[in-house]
Protein backbone atom coordinates (compact mmCIF):
# COMPACT_ATOMS: atom_id res chain seq x y z
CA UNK A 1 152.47 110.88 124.53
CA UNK A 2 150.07 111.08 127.04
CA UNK A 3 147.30 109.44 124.69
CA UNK A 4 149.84 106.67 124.30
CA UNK A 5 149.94 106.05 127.52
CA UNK A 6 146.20 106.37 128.42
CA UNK A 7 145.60 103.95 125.52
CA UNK A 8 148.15 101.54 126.74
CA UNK A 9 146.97 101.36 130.38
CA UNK A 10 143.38 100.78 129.18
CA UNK A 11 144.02 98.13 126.71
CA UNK A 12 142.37 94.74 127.24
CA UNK A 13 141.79 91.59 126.03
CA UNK A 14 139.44 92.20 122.65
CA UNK A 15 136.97 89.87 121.99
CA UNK A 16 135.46 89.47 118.52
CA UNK A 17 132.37 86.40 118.14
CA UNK A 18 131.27 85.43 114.76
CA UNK A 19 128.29 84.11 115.49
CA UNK A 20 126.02 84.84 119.20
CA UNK A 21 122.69 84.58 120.68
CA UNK A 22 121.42 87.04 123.00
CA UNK A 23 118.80 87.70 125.47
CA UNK A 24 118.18 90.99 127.31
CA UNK A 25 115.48 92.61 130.14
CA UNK A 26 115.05 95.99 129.64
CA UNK A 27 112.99 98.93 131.44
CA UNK A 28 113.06 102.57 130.04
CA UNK A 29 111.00 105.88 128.96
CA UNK A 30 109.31 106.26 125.75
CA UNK A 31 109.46 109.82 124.24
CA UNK A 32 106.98 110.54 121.16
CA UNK A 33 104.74 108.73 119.32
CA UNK A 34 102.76 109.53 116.07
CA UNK A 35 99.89 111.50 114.90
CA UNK A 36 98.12 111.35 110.99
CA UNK A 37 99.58 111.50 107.75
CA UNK A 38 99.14 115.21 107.71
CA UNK A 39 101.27 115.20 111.39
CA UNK A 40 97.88 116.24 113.23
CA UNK A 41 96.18 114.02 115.78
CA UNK A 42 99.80 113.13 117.54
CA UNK A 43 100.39 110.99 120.51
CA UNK A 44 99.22 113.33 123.58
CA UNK A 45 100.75 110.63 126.16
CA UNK A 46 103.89 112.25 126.03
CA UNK A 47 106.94 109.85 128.17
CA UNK A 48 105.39 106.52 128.85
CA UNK A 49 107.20 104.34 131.37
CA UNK A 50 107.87 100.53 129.95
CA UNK A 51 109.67 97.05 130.50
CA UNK A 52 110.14 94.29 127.59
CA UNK A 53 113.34 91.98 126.55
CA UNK A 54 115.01 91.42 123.20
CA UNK A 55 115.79 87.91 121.71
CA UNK A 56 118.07 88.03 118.93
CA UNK A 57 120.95 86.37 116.87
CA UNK A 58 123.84 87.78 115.02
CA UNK A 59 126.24 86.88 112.45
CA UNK A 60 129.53 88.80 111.41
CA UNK A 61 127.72 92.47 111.20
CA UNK A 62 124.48 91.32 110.57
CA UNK A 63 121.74 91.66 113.50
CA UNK A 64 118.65 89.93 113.51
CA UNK A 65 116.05 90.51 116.70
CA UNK A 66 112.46 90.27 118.08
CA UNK A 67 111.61 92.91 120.85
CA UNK A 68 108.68 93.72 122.76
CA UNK A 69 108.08 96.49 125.28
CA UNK A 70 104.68 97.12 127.21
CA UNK A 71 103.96 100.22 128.84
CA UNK A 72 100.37 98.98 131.04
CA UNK A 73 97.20 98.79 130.47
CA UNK A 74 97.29 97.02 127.35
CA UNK A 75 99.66 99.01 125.07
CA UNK A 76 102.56 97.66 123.94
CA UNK A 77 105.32 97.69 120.92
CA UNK A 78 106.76 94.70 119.14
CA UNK A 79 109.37 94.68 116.70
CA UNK A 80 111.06 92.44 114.19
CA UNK A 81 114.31 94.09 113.30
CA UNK A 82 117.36 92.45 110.26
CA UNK A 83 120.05 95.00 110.25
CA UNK A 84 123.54 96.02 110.88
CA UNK A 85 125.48 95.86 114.35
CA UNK A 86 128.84 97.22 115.18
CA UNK A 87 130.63 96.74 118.46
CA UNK A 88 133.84 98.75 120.07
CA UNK A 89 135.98 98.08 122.90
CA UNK A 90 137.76 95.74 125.13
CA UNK A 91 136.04 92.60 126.57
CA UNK A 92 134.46 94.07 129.40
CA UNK A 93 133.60 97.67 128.22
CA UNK A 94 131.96 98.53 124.58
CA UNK A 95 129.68 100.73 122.18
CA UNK A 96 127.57 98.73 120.28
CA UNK A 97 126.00 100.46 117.51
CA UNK A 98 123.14 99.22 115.02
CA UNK A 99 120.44 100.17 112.43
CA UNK A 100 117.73 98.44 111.12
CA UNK A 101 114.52 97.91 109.48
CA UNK A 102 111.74 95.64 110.25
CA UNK A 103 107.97 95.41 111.13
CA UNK A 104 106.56 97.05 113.98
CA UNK A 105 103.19 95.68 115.74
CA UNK A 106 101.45 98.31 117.93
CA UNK A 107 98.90 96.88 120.73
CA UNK A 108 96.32 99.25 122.45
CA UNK A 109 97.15 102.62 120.68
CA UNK A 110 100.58 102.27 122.10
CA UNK A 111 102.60 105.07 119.45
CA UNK A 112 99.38 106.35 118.56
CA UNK A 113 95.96 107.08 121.03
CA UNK A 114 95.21 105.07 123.49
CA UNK A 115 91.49 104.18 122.93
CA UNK A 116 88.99 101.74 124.02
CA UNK A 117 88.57 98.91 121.50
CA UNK A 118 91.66 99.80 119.73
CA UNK A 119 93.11 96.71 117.88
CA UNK A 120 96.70 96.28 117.15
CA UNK A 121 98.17 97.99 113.51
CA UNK A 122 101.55 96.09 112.09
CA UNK A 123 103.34 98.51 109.95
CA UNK A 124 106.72 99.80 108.86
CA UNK A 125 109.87 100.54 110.90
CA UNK A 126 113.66 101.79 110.62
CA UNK A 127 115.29 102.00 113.94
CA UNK A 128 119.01 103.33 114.78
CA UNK A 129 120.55 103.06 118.53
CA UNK A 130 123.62 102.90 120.59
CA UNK A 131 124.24 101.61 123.97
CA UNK A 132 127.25 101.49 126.27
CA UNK A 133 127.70 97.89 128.09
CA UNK A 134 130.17 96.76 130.43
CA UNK A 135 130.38 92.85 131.21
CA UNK A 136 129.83 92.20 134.72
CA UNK A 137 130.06 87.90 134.48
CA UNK A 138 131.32 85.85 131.42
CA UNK A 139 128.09 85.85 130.11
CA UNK A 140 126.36 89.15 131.43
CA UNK A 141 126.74 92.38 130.64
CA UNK A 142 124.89 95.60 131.89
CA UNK A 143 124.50 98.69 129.89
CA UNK A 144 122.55 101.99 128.92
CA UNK A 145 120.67 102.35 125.78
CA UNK A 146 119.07 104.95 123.67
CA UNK A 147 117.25 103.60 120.32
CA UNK A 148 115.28 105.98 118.09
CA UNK A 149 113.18 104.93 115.04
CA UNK A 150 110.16 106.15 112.75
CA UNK A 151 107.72 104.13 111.43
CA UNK A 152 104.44 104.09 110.19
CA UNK A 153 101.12 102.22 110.98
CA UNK A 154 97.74 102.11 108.40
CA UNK A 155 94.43 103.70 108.81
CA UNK A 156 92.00 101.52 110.32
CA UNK A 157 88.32 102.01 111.12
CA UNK A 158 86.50 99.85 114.07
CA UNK A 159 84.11 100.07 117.03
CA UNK A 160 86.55 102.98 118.27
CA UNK A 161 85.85 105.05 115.46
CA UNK A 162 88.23 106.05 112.67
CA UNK A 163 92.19 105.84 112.84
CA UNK A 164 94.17 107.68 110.01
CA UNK A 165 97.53 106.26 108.97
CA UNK A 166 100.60 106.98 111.69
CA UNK A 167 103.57 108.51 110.46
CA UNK A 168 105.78 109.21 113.72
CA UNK A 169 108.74 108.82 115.28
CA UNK A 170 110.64 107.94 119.07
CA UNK A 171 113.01 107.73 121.45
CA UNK A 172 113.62 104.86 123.75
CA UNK A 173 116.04 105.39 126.64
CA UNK A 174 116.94 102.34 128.20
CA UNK A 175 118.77 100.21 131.17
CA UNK A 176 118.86 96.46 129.95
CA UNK A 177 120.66 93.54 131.51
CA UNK A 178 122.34 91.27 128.73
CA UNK A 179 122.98 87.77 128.52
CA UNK A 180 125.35 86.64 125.41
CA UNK A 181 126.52 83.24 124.29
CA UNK A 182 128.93 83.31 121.37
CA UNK A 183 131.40 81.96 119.38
């Protein structure tokens, strides 16, 4: 009875788009990285401090979005991510829950070591998060993040030396700022 009630008093006006654009700011820690194909050599930077934004459109339950976070002094990650996005709640408080797969770019030994002369690698992704958001205008909502993904990035030999293949994995704890248009 007491659920009942609890469920009653919280209910609100539910808002389901078919179709939206969205933009978002974000700032967060970065927790891992990667090391060689035989999980040696990993990412000694441990939590890296970073701000990026997201661009993206989505359709029914489909998710499509570009995303690109540096962390200073050159490194950065970009992503191009087509999956799945689910969210729960009222209007002006939900979970929002996705996977995907996509391409990931890596700039300045970002996931990997950070060395001089380092060119960027573009390799493969698969990325799961959730977030909580809670709409503070018509079009703005604020929320808390936490995206996780694995990927791998090629070998690569240059003026920096030699680079095996990446095979890692992270965690991206985030605050982000959301603007949404949809219909």
């Amino acid at each position: 009875m007491v659920g009942l009630l609890v469920l009653v008093g919280t209910a609100g006006a539910a808002r389901a788009d078919i179709a939206a654009l969205f933009a978002d700011g974000h700032g967060g820690i970065e927790s891992g990285g990667g090391g060689d194909a035989n999980g040696t050599n990993a990412n000694q930077s441990g939590s890296n401090a970073g701000l990026g934004y997201r661009l993206g459109a989505r359709l029914l339950i489909f998710e499509g979005y570009y995303d690109h976070t540096g962390f200073g002094g050159g490194a950065g990650v970009t992503r191009g991510i087509v999956g799945f996005r689910g969210g729960f709640g009222t209007n002006d408080v939900r979970l929002v829950l996705r996977a995907g797969a996509g391409v990931i770019d890596e700039q300045g030994g970002a996931l990997s070591e950070r060395l001089a002369g380092m060119p960027d690698r573009r390799g493969a992704v698969g990325r799961v998060g959730a977030a909580l958001e809670g709409r503070i205008a018509r079009l703005l909502l604020v929320g808390f993040g936490v995206d996780a993904e694995t990927f791998e990035l090629p070998a690569m030999t240059g003026s920096f030396g030699s680079m095996p293949s990446t095979v890692g994995s992270d965690i991206f704890a985030n605050l982000h700022l959301l603007f949404e248009l949809g219909v």
